[in-house]
Protein backbone atom coordinates (compact mmCIF):
# COMPACT_ATOMS: atom_id res chain seq x y z
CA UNK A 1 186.87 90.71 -66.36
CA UNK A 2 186.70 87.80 -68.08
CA UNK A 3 183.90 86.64 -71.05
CA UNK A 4 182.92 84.00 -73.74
CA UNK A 5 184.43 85.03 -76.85
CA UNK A 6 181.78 84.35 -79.64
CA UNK A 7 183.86 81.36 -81.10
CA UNK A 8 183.80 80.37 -77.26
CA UNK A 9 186.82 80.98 -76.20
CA UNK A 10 187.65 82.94 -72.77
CA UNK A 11 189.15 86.53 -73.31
CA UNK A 12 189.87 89.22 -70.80
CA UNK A 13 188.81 92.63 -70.71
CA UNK A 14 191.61 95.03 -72.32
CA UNK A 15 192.46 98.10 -70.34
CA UNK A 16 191.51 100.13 -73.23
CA UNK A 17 187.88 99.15 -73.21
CA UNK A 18 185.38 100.17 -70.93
CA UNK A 19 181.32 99.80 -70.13
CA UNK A 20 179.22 103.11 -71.01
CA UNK A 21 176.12 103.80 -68.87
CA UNK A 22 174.26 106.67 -70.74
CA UNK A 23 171.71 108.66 -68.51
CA UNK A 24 170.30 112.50 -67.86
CA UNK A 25 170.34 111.84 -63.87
CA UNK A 26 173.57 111.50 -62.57
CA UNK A 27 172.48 109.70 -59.55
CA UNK A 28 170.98 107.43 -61.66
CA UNK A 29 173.84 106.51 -63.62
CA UNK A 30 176.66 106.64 -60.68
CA UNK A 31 174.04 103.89 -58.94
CA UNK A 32 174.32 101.60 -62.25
CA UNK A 33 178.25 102.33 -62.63
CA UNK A 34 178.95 101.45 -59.35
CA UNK A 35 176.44 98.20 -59.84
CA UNK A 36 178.43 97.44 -63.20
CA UNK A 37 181.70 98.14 -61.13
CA UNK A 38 180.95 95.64 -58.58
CA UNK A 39 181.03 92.86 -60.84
CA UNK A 40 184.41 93.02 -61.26
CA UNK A 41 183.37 94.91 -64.53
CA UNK A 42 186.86 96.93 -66.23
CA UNK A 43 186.50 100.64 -67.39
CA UNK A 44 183.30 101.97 -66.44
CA UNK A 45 182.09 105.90 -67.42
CA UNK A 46 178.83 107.05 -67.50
CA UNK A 47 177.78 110.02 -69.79
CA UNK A 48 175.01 112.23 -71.06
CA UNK A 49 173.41 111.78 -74.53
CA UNK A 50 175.06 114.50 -75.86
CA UNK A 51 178.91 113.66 -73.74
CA UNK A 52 179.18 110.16 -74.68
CA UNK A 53 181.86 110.43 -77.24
CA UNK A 54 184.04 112.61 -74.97
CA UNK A 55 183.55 110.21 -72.52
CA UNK A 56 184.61 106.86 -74.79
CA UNK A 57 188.06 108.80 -76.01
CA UNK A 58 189.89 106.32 -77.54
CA UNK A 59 188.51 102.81 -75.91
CA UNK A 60 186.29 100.75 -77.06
CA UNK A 61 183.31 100.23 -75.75
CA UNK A 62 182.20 96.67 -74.72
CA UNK A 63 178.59 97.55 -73.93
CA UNK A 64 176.41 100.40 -73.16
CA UNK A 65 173.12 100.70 -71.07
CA UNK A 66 170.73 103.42 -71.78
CA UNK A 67 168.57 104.53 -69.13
CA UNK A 68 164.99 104.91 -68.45
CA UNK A 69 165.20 108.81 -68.85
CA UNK A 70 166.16 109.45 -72.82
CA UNK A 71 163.85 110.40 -74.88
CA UNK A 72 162.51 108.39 -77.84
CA UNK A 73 164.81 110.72 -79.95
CA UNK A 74 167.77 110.57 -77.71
CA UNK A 75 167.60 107.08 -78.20
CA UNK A 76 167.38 106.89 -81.67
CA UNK A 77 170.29 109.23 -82.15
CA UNK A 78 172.31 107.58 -79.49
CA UNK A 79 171.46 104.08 -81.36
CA UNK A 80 172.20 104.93 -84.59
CA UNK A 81 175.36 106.36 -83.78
CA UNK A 82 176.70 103.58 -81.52
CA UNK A 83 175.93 101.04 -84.28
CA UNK A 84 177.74 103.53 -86.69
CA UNK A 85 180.82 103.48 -84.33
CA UNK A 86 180.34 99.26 -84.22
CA UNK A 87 177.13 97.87 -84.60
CA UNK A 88 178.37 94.50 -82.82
CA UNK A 89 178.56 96.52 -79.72
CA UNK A 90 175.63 95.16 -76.96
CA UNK A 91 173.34 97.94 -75.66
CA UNK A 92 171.25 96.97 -73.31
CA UNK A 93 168.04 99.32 -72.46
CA UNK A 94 167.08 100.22 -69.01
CA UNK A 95 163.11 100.75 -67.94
CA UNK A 96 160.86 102.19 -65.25
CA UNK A 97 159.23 99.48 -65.15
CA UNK A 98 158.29 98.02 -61.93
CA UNK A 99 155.22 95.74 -63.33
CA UNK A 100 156.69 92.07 -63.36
C-alpha cells in the first residue's frame, strides 16, 4: 500500500505495520477487516478493547478504527492509550448512524 508522506512524498507500507480495527462483535470487525483488506490495505488485525496490544505485538500501527459498539469508557481508555503509544497515529471512529 502506498500513501502521501506528510512532507508529500510517496512511501509504502512496511511489513511490520499493520491497520487495527477495534470492536466487541466479531462479525462486525471481520466485515471492516476484510473491507480495509480489499483496498489493497497491508497488515490488518482486528481486536477487542481489552486484546489490542496482544494483537499490535511489535508493529506499528498505521491507523485504527473503533467501532460503533465501545462504550464511552472503552473509548476513552482505548484513546488515551493509543495516543500514549503515538499520538500521530489516525483513529478513525465508526457510528450507527444511518441518518445522512
Amino acid at each position: 500500500m502506498s500513501y502521501l508522506a506528510p512532507g508529500g512524498g510517496i512511501e509504502l507500507g512496511s511489513a511490520d505495520s499493520m491497520i487495527m480495527v477495534v470492536n466487541r462483535a466479531a462479525p462486525t470487525a471481520e466485515n471492516l477487516k476484510e473491507l480495509i483488506e480489499f483496498m489493497d490495505a497491508p497488515n490488518v488485525c482486528t481486536a477487542t478493547p481489552a486484546g489490542w496490544r496482544e494483537q499490535v505485538g511489535e508493529h506499528r500501527l498505521e491507523a485504527v478504527f473503533i467501532g460503533p459498539d465501545l462504550d464511552d469508557s472503552d473509548i476513552h481508555t482505548l484513546v488515551d492509550d493509543i495516543g500514549k503509544l503515538d499520538p500521530n497515529i489516525p483513529i478513525i471512529m465508526l457510528t450507527d448512524d444511518h441518518d445522512a
